[in-house]
Protein backbone atom coordinates (compact mmCIF):
# COMPACT_ATOMS: atom_id res chain seq x y z
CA UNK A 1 125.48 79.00 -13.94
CA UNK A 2 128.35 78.70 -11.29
CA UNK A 3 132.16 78.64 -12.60
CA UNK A 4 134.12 76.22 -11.95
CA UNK A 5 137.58 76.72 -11.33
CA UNK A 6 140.38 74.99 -13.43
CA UNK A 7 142.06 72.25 -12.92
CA UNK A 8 145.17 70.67 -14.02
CA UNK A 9 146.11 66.79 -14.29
CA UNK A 10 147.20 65.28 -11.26
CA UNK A 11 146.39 68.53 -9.38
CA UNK A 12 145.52 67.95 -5.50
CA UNK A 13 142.60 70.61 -6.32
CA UNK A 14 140.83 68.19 -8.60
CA UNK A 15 140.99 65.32 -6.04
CA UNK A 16 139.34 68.23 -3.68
CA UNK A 17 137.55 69.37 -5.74
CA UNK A 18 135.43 65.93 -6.93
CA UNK A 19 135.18 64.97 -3.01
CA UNK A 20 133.65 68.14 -2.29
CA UNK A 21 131.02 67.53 -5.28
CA UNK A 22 129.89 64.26 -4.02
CA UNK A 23 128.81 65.69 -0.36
CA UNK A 24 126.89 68.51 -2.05
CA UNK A 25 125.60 66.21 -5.14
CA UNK A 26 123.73 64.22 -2.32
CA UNK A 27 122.20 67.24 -0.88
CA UNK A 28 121.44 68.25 -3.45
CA UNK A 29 119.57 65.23 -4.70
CA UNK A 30 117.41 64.67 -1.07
CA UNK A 31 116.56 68.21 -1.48
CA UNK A 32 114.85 67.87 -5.07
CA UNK A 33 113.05 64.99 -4.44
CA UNK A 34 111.73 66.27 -1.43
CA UNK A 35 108.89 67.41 -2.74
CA UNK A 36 108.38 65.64 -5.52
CA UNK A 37 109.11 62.32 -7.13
CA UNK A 38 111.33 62.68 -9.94
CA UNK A 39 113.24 59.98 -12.61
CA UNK A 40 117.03 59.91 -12.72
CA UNK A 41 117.14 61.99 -15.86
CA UNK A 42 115.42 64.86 -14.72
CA UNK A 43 117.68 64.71 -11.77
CA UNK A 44 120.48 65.13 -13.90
CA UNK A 45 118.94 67.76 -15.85
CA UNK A 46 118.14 69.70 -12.51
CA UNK A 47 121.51 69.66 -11.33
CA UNK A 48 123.06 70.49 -14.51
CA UNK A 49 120.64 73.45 -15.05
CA UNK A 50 120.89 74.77 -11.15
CA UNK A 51 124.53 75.43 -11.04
CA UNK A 52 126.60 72.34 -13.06
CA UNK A 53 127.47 70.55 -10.15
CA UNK A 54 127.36 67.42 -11.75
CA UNK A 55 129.24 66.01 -14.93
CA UNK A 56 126.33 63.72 -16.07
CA UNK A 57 124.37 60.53 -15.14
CA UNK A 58 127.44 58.85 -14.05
CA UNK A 59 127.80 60.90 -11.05
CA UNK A 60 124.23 60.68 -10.51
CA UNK A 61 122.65 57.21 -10.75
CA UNK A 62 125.38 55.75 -8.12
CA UNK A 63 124.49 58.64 -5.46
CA UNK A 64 120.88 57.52 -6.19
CA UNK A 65 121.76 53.72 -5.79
CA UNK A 66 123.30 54.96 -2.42
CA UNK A 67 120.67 56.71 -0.78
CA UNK A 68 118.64 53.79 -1.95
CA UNK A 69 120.48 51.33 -0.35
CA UNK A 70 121.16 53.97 2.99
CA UNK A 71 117.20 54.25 3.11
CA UNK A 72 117.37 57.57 2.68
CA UNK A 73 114.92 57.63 -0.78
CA UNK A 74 112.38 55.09 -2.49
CA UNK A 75 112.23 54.49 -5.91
CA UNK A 76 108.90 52.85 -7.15
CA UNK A 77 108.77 52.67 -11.54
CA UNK A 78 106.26 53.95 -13.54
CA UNK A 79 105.09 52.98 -16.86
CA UNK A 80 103.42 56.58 -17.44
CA UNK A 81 104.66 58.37 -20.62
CA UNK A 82 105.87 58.14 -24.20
CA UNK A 83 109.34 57.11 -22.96
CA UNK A 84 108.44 54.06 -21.25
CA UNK A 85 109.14 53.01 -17.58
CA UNK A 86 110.94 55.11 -15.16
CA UNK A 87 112.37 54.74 -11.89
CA UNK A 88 111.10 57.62 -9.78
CA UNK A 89 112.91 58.45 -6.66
CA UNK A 90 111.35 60.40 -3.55
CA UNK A 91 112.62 61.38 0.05
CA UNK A 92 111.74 58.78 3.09
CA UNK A 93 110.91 59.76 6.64
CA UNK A 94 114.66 58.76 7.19
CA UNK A 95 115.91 60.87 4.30
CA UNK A 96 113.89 63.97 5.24
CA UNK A 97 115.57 63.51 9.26
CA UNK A 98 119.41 63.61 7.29
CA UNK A 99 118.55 66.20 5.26
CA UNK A 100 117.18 68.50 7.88
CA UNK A 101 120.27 67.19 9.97
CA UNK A 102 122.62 67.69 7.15
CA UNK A 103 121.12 71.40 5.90
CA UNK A 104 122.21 72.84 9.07
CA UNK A 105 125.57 71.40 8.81
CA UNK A 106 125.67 72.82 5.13
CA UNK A 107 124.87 76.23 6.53
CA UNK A 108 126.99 76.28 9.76
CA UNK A 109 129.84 75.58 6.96
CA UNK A 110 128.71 78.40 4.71
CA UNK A 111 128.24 80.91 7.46
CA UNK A 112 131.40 80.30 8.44
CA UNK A 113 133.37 80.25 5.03
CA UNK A 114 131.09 83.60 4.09
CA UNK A 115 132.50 84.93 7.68
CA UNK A 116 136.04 83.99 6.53
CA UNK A 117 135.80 85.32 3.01
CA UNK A 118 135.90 89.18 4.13
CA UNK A 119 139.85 88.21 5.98
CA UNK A 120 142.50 88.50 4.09
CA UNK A 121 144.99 85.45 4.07
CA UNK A 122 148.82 85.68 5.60
């Protein structure tokens, strides 16, 4: 699991920090369900187990409402299972174009900051 660094109250890093989060939390999510429908839940417990990126549902469920609303994944509920109905989410033709669009941002940025790690600073 990925540290995370620490943070003091009403430290600018935090405020960084949790903007930061959000843009990778939604690549994140496009990029799970883009190959398979999953519920909310096991979102969370994806991004939880693949690094702990995310805090908990609370950071989750609005990014889902989002790309909902920004067309960028369906949800459709199923009544399939012991636990009841769940709301599965999966990827639309308009969420696979930003994610392709938005992957090569992601590694344009990461090139660069891996280029930049080997300087020293001033």
């Amino acid at each position: 699991m990925a540290r995370r660094a620490e943070s003091a109250p009403g430290d600018e890093f935090a405020s960084w920090s949790t903007q930061l989060r959000k843009g990778i939390v939604e690549l994140m999510i496009l990029r799970l369900v883009e190959h398979d429908a999953l519920y909310g839940y096991a979102i969370v417990r994806e991004l939880k187990e693949r690094g702990g990126l995310v805090a908990g549902e609370g950071t989750v469920y609005p990014v889902l409402r989002r790309l909902e609303a920004d067309g960028l994944v369906s949800a459709s509920w199923s009544d399939e299972g012991p636990a009841g109905p769940r709301k599965y989410y999966r990827i639309t033709a308009a969420g696979e174009e930003f994610l392709g669009r938005a992957w090569l941002e992601w590694e344009t940025i990461a090139g660069a900051m891996t280029e930049l790690g080997g300087k020293k600073r001033p």
